[in-house]
Each structure stands twice: as C-alpha cells, then as structure tokens.
Protein backbone atom coordinates (compact mmCIF):
# COMPACT_ATOMS: atom_id res chain seq x y z
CA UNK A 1 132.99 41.84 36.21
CA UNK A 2 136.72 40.64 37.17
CA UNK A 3 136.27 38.75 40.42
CA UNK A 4 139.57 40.29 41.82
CA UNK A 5 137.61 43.55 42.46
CA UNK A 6 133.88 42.09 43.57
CA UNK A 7 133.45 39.14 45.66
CA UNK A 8 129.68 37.93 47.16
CA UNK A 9 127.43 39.12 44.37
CA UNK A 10 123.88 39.49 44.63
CA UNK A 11 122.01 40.28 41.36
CA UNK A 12 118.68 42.19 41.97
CA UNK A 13 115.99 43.51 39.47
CA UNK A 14 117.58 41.33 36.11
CA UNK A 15 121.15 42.63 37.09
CA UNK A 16 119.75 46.41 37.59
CA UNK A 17 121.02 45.99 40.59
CA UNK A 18 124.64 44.58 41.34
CA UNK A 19 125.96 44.17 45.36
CA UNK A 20 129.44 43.53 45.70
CA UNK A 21 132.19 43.10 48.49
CA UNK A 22 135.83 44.32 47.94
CA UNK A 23 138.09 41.86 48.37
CA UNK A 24 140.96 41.78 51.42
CA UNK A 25 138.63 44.41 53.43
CA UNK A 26 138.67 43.55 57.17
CA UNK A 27 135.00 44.68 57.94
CA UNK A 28 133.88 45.03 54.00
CA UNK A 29 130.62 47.05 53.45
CA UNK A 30 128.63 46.18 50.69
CA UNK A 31 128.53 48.48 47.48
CA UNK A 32 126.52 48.16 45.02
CA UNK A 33 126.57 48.43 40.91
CA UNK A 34 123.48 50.80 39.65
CA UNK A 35 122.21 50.46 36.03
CA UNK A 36 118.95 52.49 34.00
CA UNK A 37 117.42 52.27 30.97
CA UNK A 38 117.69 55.50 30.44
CA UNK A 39 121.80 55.70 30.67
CA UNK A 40 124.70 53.97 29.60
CA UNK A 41 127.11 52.75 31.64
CA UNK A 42 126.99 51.85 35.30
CA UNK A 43 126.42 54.45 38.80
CA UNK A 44 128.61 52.93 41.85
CA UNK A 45 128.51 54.31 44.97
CA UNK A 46 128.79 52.66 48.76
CA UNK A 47 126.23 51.53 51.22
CA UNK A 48 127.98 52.18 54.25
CA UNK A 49 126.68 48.84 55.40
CA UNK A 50 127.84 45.82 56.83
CA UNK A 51 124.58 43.90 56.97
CA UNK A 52 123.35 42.12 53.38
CA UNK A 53 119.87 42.77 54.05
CA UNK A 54 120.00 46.51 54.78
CA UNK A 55 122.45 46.89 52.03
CA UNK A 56 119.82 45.86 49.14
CA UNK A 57 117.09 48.22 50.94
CA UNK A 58 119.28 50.93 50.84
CA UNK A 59 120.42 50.29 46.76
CA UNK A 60 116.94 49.39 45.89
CA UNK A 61 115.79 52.74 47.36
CA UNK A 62 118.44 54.60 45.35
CA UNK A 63 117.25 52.73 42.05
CA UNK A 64 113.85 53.72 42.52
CA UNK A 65 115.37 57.68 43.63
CA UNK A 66 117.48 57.49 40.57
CA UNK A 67 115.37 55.87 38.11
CA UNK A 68 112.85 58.93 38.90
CA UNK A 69 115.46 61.44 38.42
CA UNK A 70 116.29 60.31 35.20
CA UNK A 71 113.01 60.01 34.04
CA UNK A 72 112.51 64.06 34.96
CA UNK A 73 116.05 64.56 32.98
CA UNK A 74 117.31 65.31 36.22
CA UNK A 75 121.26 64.40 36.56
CA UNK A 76 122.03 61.76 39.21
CA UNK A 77 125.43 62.41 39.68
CA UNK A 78 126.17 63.81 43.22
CA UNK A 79 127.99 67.07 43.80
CA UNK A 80 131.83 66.40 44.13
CA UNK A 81 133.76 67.72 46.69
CA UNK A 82 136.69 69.75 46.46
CA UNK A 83 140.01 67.28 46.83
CA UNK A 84 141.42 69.82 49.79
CA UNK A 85 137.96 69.56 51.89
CA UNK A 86 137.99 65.70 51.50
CA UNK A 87 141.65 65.64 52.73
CA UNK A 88 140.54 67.58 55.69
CA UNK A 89 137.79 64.83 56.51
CA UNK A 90 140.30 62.02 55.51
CA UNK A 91 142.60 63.13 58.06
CA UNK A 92 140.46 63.87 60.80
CA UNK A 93 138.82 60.23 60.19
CA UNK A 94 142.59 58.79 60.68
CA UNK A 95 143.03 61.16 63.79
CA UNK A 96 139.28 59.88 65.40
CA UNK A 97 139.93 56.33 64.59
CA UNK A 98 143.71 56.51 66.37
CA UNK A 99 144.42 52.99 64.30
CA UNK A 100 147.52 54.94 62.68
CA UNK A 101 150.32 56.38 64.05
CA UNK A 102 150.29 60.28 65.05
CA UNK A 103 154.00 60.08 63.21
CA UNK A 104 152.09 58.48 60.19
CA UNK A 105 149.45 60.83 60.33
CA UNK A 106 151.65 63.69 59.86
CA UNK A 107 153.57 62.04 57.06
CA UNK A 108 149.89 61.68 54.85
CA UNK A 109 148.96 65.14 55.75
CA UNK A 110 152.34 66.84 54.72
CA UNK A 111 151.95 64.82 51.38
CA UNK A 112 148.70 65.38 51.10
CA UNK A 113 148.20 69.18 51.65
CA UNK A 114 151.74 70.19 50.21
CA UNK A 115 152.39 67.95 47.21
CA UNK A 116 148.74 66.40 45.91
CA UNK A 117 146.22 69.50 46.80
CA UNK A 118 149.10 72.27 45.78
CA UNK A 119 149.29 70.00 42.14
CA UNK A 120 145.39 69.96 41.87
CA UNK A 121 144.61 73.24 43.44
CA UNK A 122 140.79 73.90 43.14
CA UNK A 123 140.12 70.66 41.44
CA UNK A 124 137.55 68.07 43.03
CA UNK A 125 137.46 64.27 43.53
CA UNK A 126 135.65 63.65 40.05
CA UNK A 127 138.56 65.43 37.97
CA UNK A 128 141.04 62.66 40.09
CA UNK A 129 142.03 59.94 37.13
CA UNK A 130 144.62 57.66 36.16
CA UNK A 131 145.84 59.66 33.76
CA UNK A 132 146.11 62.63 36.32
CA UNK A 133 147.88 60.67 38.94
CA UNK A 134 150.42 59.75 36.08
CA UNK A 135 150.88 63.59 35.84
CA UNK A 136 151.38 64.74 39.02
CA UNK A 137 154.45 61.89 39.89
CA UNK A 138 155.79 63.44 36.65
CA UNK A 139 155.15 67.29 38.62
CA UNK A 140 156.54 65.97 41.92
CA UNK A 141 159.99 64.47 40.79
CA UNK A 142 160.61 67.94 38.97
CA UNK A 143 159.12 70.41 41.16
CA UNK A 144 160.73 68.72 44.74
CA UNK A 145 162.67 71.79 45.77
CA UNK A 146 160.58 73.75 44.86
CA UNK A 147 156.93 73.29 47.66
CA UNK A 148 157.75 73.10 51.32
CA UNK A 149 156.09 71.98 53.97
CA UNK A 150 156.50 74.51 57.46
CA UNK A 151 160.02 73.96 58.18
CA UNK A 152 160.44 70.61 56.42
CA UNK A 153 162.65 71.30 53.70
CA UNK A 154 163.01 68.58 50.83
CA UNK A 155 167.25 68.70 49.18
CA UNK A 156 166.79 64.75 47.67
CA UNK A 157 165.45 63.55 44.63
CA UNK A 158 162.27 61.34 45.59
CA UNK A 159 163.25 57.88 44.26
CA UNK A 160 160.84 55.35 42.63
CA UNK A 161 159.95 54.03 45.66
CA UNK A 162 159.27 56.76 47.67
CA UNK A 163 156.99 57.81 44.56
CA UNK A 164 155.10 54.54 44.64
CA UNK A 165 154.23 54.71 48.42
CA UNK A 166 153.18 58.46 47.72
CA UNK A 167 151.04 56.92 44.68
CA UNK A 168 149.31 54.65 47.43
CA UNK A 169 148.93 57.50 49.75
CA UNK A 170 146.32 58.64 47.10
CA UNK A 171 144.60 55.84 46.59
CA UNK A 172 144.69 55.04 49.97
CA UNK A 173 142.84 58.81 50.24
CA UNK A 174 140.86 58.27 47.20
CA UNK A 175 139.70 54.51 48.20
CA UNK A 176 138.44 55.94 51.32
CA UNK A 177 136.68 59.01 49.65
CA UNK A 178 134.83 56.06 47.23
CA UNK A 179 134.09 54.45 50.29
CA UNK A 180 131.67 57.78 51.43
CA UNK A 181 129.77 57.96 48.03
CA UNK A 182 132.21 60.75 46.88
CA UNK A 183 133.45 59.72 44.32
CA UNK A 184 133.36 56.99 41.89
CA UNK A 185 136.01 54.03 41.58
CA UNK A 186 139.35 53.64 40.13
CA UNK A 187 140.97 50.46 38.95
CA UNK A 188 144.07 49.53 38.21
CA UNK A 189 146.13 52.33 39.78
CA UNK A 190 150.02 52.52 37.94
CA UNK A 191 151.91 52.29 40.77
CA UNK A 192 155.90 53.40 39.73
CA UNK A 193 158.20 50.84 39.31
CA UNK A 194 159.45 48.88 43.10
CA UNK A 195 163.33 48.60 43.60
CA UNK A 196 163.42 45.57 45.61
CA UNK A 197 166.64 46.18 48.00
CA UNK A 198 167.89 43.79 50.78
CA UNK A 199 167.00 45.27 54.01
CA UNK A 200 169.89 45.96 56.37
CA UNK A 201 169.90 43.22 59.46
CA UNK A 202 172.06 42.12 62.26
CA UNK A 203 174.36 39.28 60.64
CA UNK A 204 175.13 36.67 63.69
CA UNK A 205 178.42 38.36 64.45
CA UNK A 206 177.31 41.65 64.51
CA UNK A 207 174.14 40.49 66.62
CA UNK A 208 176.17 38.72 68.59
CA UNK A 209 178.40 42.12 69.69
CA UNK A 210 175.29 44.10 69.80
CA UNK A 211 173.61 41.73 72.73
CA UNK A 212 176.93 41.18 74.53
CA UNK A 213 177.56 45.38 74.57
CA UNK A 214 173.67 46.00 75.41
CA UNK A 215 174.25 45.86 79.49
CA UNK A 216 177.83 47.39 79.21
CA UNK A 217 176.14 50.18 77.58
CA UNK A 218 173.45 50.55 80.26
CA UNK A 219 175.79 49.94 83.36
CA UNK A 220 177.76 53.03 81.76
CA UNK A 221 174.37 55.06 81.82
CA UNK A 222 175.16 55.43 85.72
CA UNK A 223 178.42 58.06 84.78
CA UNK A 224 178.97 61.02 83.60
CA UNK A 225 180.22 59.77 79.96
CA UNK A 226 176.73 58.18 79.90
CA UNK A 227 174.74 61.40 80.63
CA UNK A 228 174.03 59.82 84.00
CA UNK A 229 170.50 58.00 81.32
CA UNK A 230 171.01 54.93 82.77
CA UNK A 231 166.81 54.37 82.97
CA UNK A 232 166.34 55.32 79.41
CA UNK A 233 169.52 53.24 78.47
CA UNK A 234 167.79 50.22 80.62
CA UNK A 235 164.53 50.61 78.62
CA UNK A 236 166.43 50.95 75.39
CA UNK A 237 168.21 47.48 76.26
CA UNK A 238 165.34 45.64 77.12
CA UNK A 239 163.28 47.30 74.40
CA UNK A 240 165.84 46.13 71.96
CA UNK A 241 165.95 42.51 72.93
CA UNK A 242 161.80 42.52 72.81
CA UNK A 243 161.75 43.66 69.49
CA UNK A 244 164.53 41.34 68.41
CA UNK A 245 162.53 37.96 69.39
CA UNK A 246 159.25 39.13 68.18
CA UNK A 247 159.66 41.30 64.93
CA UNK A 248 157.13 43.95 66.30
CA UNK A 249 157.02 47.31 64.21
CA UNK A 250 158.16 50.56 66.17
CA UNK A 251 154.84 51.69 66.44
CA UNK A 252 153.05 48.41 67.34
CA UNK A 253 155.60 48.17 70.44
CA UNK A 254 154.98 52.04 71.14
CA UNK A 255 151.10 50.72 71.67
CA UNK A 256 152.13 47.60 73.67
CA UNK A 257 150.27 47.71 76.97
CA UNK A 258 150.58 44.99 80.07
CA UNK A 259 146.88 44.23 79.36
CA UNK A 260 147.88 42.98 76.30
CA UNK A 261 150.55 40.45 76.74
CA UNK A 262 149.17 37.02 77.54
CA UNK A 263 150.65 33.20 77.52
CA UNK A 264 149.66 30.06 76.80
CA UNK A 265 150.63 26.38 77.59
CA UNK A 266 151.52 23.55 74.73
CA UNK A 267 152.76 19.98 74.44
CA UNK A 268 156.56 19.87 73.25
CA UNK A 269 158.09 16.73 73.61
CA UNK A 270 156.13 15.83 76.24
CA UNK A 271 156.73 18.55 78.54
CA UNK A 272 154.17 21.72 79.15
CA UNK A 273 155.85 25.50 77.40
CA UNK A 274 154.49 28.49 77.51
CA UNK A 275 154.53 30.69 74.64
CA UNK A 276 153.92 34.35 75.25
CA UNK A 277 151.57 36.16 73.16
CA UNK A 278 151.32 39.75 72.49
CA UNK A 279 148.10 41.10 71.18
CA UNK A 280 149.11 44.11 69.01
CA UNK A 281 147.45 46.59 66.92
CA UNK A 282 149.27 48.12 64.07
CA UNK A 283 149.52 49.07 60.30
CA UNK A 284 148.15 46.01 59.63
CA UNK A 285 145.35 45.89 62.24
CA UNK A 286 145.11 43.91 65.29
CA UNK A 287 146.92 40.34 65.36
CA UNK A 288 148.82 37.84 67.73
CA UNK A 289 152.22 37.56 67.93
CA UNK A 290 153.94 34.33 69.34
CA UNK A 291 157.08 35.65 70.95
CA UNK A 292 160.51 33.92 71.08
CA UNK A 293 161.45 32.09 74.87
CA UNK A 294 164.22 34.70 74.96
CA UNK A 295 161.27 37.57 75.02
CA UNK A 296 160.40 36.37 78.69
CA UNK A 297 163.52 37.89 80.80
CA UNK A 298 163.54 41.65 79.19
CA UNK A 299 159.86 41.87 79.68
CA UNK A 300 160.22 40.82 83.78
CA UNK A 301 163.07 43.17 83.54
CA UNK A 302 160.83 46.40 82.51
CA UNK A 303 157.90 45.03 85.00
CA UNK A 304 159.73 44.66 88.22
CA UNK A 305 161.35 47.97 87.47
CA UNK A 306 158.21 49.23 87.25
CA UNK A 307 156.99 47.69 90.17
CA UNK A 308 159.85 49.21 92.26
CA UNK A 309 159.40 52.67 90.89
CA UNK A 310 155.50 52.57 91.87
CA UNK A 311 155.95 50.46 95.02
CA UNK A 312 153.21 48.35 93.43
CA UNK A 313 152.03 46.81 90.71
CA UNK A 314 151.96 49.13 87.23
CA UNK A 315 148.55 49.72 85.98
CA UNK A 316 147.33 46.77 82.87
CA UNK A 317 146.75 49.64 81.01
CA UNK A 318 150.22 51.51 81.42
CA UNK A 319 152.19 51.01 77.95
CA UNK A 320 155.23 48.32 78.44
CA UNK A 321 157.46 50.69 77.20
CA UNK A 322 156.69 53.94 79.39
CA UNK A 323 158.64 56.76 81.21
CA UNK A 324 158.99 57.51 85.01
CA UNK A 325 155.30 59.78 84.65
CA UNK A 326 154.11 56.18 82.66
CA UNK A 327 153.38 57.64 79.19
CA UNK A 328 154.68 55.56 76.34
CA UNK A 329 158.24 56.50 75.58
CA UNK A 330 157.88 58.05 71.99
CA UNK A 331 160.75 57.23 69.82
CA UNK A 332 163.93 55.36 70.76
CA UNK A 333 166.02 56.58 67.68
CA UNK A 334 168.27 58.56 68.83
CA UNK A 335 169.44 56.52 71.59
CA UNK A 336 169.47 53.42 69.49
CA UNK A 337 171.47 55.29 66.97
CA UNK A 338 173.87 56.49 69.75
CA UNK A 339 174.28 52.82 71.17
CA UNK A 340 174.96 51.53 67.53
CA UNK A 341 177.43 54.45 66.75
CA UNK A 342 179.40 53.61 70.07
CA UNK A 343 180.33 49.91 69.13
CA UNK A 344 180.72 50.46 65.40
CA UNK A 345 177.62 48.91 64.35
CA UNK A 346 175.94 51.83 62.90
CA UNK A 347 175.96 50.46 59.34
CA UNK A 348 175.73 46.90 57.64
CA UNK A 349 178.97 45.08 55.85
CA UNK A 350 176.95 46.98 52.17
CA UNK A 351 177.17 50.28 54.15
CA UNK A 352 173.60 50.55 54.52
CA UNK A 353 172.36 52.61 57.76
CA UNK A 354 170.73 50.37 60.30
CA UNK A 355 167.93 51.47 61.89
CA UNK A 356 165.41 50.25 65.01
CA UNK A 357 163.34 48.47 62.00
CA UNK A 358 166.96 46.31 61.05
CA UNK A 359 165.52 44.67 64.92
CA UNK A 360 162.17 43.62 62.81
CA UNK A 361 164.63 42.52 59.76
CA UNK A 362 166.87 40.25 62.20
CA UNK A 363 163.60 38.66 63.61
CA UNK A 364 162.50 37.55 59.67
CA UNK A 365 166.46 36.40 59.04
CA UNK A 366 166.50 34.12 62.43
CA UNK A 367 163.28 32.80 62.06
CA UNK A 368 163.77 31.89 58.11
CA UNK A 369 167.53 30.34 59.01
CA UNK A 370 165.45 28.34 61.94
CA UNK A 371 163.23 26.95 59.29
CA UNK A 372 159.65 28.85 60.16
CA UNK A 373 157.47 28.42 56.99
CA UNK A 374 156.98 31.62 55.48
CA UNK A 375 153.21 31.88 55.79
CA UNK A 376 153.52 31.15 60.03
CA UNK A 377 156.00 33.86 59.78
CA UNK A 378 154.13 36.23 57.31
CA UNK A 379 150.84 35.91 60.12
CA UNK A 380 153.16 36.74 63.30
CA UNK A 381 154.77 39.52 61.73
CA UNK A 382 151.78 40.98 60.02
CA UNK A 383 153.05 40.79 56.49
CA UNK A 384 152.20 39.28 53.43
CA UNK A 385 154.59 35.79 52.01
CA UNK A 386 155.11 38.42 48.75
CA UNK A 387 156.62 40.49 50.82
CA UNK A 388 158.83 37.93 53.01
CA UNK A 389 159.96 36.60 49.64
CA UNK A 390 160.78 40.09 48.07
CA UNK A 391 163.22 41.42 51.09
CA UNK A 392 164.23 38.21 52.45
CA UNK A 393 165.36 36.17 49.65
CA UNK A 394 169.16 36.05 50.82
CA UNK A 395 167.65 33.35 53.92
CA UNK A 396 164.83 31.34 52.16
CA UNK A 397 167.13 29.22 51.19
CA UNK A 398 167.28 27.72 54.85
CA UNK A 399 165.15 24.87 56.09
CA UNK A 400 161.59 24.67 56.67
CA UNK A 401 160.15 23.79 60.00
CA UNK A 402 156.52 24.40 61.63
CA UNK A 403 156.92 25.83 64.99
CA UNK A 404 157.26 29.77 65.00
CA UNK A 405 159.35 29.38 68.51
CA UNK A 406 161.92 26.94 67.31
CA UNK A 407 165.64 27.83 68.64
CA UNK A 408 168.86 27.03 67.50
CA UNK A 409 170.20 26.73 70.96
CA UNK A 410 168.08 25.39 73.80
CA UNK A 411 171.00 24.75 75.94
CA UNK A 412 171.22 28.02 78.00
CA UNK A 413 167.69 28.07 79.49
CA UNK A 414 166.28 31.25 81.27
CA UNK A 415 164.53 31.07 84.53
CA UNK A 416 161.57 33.79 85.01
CA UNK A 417 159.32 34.02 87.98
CA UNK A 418 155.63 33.23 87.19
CA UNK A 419 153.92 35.38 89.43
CA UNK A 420 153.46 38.32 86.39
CA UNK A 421 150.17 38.92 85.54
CA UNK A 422 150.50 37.02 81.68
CA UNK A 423 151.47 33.89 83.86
C-alpha cells in the first residue's frame, strides 16, 4: 500500500489484519485494512479510536464477527445510508463542534442540500464514486440557473475554481462519512483544474493612503456625512491595522478573545522585546500567531475603549472585536468596502476588487519583501509553503531573513502602556 495514504502500520494475523493512520490528520484515529479467505479484495472501515491498543481489539473483534458471517454466507457489508441523511449528520457534527464558521456552515449546507443531494436524489453513500463525482461537475456547470437555494439566486457561470472547492466540499463530506464506518474509501479524487491568480493586495502607495485616511475617516464618523458611526468606524480602523500586521483570516479575528492574546520577552541585540502572540482558532485549527510591533497600539486602542465604556476592565472572555452589548461584531464588509470606496481604493492597479482578505494578502507581501522565510511565514499564517508560493510569487523574489517580526523601519517607535492584561 502507497505510504502517502497509510502511515504507522501494524500487521496482525499474517497481514489479515492491516492498522493504518491517515496522514496530515491532527488527532488521527486508527483504521484498519480487513482481509478473509473467503473474499477477495479488502473490507476498510474506521475504529473511531485514538489509542493503538484499543484499536487492534476493536479490528480483531470485527475479524472474528466477519470471518463468522462469511462462513454462514452472510454479507458483511453494512447498510449504507442515504447521501441526504448523512448530510444532515455532517452538518449538525460541524454545527456541535463550532470549529467552522456559522458563514461557512451555511455555504456547505446550501451546496450540499441544493446542488450534490438534488444531483443524487435517493442515492446512498456506496453509489458515491469517482466516476460519479466527474458527472455531477459536468451537471452543475450546465444546470446553474436552473436549482436555487431559498432566495439565493445563482446568474454566473461557476468557474474552475469554484468547481474544485465544491469538489472538496464532497470529499470533505465523504472523508468524514468514511471516517463513521459509512462508507468505504476513495482515492485519488479529480479535483478540476486550479487557475492560480495573483491575489489583490495593498501596494506600498496605496497602503500608505489607506493608513494615513484610516483616522480621517473615523474622526468624520462624529457628523452627519459619517452617519454619526464613529464607534463602528473606530473599531473598523483599529480592526484594520490588527489584521494588517498579523495576516489573521476574517473569521479567526471574529473569534479573537482578550483571553487569548498573550506576549512574550526575547533577546534582540541585546535588549529585551516583546512579541505579542495571539492564540487563534480557525480553518486551519488552533495555532500561534507572532504579531508585528505595530499590532500593539490598535489593540490598547480597542481595550481602553472598552474599559471606558464598562467603567472597568472588559471580561477575558469578551471577543476583541465586540459591540457596545460585547458580542463579536459579525462582518466588517460593508464598512470596509465603504471606507475603500471613499478614498478610491476600492480596486487594485489590475482592477481586481479588494476585499477585507487583500489585509491577509498585504501581511504575506510585507513579510516576503522583509525577507521572512516562507515556512516561518506559512506556520504564522496557517498556510501551507505550496500555497505561499502559488499566490505570492510576484514577492519571493525578495530576501530571506529569520525573524517573523523584522521591520523595514524601526525608526518611529510606539510607546504602549504595560499594565494590559497580555503584559
């Protein structure tokens, strides 16, 4: 068996019984590889268990269950659900585990239920193959006008790459559905073609005007031109400049708590720095992220706002980014599109739209032009090198340097109060 999909073998009973880990699993269960000689071919199926010692009592036990069925003719395949029932458990597993986004969430169900269970109908998990999946991104590029979802209405033409990350929506689904005995595993899933595109970034100039407008901007919350939002204009700014110097996804900032933001002290050139450290937990799972210096003021800014608002201290467990009731703020978009719209920054010198994620794109730009090695940069932003080298190509032809917080200028250094509870 290809060691790219089983890792850790343990061969029981003269290789009648095969355990296996997957590969690139955070918390990987055992499985294990069941063969009789009574049939051809091998019976996979999941243990559900973490521990090695469990995990061959449980597959020797189904050997011996199996083994007897056979020998009674008895079939030992288990009943296969139908592909809209294990959708329903699917999503209610991502919705009990709260590791994904509600926004997320909704984006695999409305795929899920409209597109892949409307193209399947009454089919179940065992009728699911590669040839199958090959049909139905053939049935959803010509049939996308035609299924809607509530009110979501669908007038473009998916492109290739919206096809490939509905392609791994599915095996995400059907990975998971192999991972509770369901169903049995597929390999070497044909993902459609990837159109690797430069993503849209702030350029220095353009950054540049962006950070010089951002307390303009605010300031002009306080009138009547500005809607008289000057709080959610002041959040915006600061959350903005946070996501700027750390390269945090929208939805890993939307989690960010106070509890969660720590620091800690280093030698530099023979003087003590401390590097703040956000613990965040996101599409990638849970990681640290060295910030930039320049995170430090916009972070005391949002804190002793909140402290004023309260008359005391905000709760460790209220998110960083909250409103006046302290729930997280949900979605900055519109504002952020409205502050790029008013200084003619809305789109890139190309014409592509910028968006809050062009903040995470800037972060990867600096930090490559400052000479961070793409795998320190690939661990703080939660990515993978392939991927820094697929989007980013346009700065990797900058320097290489070691230290994730290395700055161009040093000159113009910020003073912060250490009395904050990450000090």
């Amino acid at each position: 068996m290809d060691k790219k999909y089983e890792i850790n073998q343990k061969s029981l009973q003269n290789g009648q019984i095969v355990l296996y880990q997957r590969p690139n699993a955070k918390k990987p269960k055992w499985q294990c590889r069941l063969s009789f000689p009574q049939k051809s071919g091998f019976t996979r199926m999941t243990t559900g268990l973490t521990d090695e010692i469990d995990a061959i009592a449980f597959a020797k036990e189904k050997w011996f269950e199996f083994y007897a069925r056979l020998k009674n003719n008895e079939s030992i395949e288990t009943k296969s659900k139908k592909i809209i029932t294990a959708v329903q458990h699917y999503i209610k597993n991502l919705e009990d585990t709260g590791r994904v986004s509600n926004l997320r969430i909704e984006e695999e169900k409305r795929f899920l239920e409209t597109y892949f269970c409307t193209f399947m109908k009454d089919k179940k998990l065992s009728d699911v193959t590669k040839g199958v999946v090959n049909q139905f991104v053939d049935w959803r590029v010509k049939n996308y006008k035609k299924i809607k979802y509530k009110n979501f209405n669908v007038s473009k033409k998916p492109s290739e790459n919206y096809m490939r990350k509905n392609v791994l929506t599915i095996r995400k689904f059907y990975n998971w559905c192999t991972d509770q005995g369901w169903c049995k595993e597929i390999r070497d899933w044909d993902l459609p073609k990837q159109k690797i595109n430069r993503r849209p970034h702030f350029d220095d100039k353009d950054y540049l005007r962006l950070s010089r407008n951002l307390r303009e901007w605010e300031k002009q919350g306080n009138t009547s031109e500005g809607g008289y939002k000057w709080r959610e204009r002041f959040v915006l700014r600061n959350y903005v400049l946070i996501l700027a110097n750390t390269g945090l996804r929208s939805g890993e900032a939307r989690n960010l708590k106070w509890k969660d933001i720590n620091s800690q002290e280093r030698l530099q050139d023979g003087k003590v720095v401390k590097d703040i450290l956000l613990n965040v937990d996101g599409k990638t799972g849970s990681r640290q992220v060295v910030a930039n210096p320049n995170v430090k003021v916009p972070l005391e800014n949002l804190y002793r706002n909140r402290e004023k608002e309260l008359n005391k201290r905000p709760s460790n467990t209220e998110p960083v980014f909250a409103n006046r009731n302290g729930e997280e703020i949900k979605s900055f978009k519109k504002g952020f599109e409205s502050l790029l719209n008013e200084y003619d920054l809305l789109h890139d010198s190309k014409g592509d739209k910028r968006t809050i994620y062009s903040l995470r794109h800037t972060y990867a730009t600096y930090r490559i032009n400052e000479g961070v090695s793409i795998t320190d940069l690939s661990n703080n932003m939660g990515t993978s090198v392939k991927m820094i080298e697929q989007h980013y190509y346009h700065a990797l032809n900058a320097r290489r340097a070691e230290e994730i917080t290395k700055m161009k200028n040093t000159k113009n250094k910020q003073i912060v109060e250490e009395d904050l509870p990450w000090f």
